[in-house]
Structures are given as C-alpha cells and as structure tokens.
N, C-alpha and C. Protein backbone atom coordinates (compact mmCIF):
# COMPACT_ATOMS: atom_id res chain seq x y z
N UNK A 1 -11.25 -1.23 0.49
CA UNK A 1 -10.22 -1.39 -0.51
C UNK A 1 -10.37 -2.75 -1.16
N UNK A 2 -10.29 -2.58 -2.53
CA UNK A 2 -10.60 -3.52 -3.32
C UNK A 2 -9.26 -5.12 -2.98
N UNK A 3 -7.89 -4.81 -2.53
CA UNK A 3 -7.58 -5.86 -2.28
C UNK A 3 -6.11 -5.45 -1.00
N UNK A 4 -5.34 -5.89 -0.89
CA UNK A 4 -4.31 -6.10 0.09
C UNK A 4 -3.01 -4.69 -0.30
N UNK A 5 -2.56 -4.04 0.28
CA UNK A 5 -0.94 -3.78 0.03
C UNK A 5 -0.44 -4.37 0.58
N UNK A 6 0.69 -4.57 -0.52
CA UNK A 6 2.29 -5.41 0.08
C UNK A 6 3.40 -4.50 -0.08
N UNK A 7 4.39 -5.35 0.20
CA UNK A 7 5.59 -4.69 0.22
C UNK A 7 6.72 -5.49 -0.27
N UNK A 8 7.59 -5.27 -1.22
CA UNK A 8 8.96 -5.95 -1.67
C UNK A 8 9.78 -5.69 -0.65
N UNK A 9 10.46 -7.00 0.08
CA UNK A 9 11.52 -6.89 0.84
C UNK A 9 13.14 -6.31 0.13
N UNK A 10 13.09 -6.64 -1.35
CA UNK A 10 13.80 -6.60 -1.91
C UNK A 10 13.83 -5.18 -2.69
N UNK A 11 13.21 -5.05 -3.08
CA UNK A 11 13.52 -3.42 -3.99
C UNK A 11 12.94 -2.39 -2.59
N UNK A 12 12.03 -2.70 -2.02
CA UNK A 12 11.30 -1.83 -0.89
C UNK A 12 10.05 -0.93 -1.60
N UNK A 13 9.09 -1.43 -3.14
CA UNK A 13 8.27 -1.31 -3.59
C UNK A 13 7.01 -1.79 -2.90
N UNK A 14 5.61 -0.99 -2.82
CA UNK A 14 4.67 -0.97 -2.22
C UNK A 14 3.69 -0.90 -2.97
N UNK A 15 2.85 -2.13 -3.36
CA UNK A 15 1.76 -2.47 -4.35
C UNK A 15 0.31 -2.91 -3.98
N UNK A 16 -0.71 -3.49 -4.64
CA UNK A 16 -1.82 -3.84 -4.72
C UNK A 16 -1.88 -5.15 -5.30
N UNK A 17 -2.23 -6.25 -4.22
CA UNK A 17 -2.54 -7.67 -4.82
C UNK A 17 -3.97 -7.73 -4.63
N UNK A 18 -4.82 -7.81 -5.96
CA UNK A 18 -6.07 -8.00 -5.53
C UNK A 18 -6.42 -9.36 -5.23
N UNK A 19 -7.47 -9.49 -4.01
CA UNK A 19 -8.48 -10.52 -3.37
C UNK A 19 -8.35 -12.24 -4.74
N UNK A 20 -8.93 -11.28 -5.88
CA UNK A 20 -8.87 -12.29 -6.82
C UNK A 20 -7.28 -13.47 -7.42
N UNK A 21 -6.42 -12.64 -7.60
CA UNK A 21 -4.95 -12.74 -7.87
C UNK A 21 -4.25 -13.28 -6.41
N UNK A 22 -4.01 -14.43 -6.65
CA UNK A 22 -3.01 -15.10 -5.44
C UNK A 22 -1.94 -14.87 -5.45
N UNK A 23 -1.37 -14.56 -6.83
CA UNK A 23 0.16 -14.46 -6.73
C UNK A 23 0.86 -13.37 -6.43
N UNK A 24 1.57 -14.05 -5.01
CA UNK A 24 2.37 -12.80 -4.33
C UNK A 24 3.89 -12.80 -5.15
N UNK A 25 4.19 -11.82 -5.81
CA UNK A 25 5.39 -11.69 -6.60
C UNK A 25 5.75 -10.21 -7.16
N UNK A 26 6.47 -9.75 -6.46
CA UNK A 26 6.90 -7.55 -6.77
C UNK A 26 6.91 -7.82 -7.96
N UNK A 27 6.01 -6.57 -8.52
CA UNK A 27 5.76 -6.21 -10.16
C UNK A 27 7.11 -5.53 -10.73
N UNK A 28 8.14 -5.22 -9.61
CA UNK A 28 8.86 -4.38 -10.63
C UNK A 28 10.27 -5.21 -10.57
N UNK A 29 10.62 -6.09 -9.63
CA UNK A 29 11.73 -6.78 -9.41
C UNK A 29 11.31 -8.50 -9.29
N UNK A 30 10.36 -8.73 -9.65
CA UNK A 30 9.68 -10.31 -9.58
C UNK A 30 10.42 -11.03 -8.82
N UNK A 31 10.60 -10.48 -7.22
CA UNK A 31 10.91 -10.99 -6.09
C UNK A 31 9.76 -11.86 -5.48
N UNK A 32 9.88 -12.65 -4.72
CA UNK A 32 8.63 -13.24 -3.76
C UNK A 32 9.05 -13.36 -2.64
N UNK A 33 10.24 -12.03 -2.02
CA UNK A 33 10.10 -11.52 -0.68
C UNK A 33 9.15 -10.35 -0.06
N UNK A 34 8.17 -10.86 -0.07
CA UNK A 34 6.87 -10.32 -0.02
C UNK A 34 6.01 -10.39 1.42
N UNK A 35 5.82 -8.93 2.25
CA UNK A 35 5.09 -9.19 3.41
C UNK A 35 3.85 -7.99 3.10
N UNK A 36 2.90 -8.41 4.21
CA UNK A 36 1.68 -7.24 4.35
C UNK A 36 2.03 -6.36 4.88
N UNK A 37 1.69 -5.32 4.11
CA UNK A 37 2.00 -3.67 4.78
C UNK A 37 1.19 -3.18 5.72
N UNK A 38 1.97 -2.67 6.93
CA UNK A 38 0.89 -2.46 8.03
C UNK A 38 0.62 -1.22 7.72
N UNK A 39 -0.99 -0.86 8.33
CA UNK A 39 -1.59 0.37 7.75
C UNK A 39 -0.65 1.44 8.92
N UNK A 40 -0.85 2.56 8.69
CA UNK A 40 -0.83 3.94 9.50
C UNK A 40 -1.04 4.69 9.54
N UNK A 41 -0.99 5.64 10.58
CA UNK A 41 -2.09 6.72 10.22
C UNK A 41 -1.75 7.46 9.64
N UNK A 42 -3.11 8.62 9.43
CA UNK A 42 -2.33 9.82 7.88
C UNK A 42 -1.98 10.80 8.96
N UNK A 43 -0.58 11.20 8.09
CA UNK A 43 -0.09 12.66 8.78
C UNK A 43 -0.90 13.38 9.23
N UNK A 44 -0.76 14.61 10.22
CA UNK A 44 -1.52 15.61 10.84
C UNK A 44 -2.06 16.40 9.60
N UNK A 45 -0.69 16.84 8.73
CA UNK A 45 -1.20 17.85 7.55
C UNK A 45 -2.36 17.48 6.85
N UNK A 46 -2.34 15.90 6.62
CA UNK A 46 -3.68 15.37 5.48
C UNK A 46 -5.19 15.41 6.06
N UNK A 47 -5.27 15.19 7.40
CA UNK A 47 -6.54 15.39 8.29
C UNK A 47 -7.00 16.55 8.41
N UNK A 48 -6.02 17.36 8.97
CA UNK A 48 -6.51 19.16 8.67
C UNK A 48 -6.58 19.58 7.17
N UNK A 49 -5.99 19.32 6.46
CA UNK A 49 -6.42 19.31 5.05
C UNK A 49 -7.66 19.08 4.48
N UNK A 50 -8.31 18.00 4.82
CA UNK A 50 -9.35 17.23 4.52
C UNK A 50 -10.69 17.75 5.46
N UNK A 51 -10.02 18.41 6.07
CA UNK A 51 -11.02 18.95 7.32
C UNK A 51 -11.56 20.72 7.12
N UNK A 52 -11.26 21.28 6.55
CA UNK A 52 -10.78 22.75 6.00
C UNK A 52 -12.56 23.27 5.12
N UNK A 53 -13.42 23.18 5.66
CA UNK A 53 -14.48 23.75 5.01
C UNK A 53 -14.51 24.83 4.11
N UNK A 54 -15.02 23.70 2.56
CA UNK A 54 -14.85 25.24 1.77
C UNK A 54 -16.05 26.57 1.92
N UNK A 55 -15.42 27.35 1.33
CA UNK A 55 -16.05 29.01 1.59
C UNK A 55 -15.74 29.49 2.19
C-alpha cells in the first residue's frame, strides 16, 4: 500500500495519508485528532469469495 490509513477521532472518518504528505489532518472535518488504523482481518464471506474458482 502506497501509504498509511488513519482515522478521525472526531467525525470517525477513515482515510489515506500518503508516505510523501506529512500532514496528519481529516479531509472532511480538518480535525488533527488523528490515530493509525489497526489492520484486520477480512470477513469469512470475502476469503471464500475470493477463493471460488471460476467455471
């Protein structure tokens, strides 16, 4: 992945700060209560999904 997700503490919006761009600040509420989003795993449905051989 080209750079980081975050997360607005404040609206609870979930974005892309790229590597290049330092500034941590929510695009939609220009908050700078701003933490790293921890990854998790994908639902059961999206793995068997993805898993489903076509033909």
């Amino acid at each position: 992945m080209p750079g980081k997700e975050y997360e607005c503490k404040d609206c609870g919006r979930a974005f892309l700060i790229y590597e290049e761009k330092k500034t941590l600040i929510c695009p939609s509420c220009d908050g700078e209560n701003i933490t790293l989003k921890q990854a998790k795993p994908l639902p059961q449905w999206i793995i068997e999904k993805n898993n489903i051989k076509p033909g």
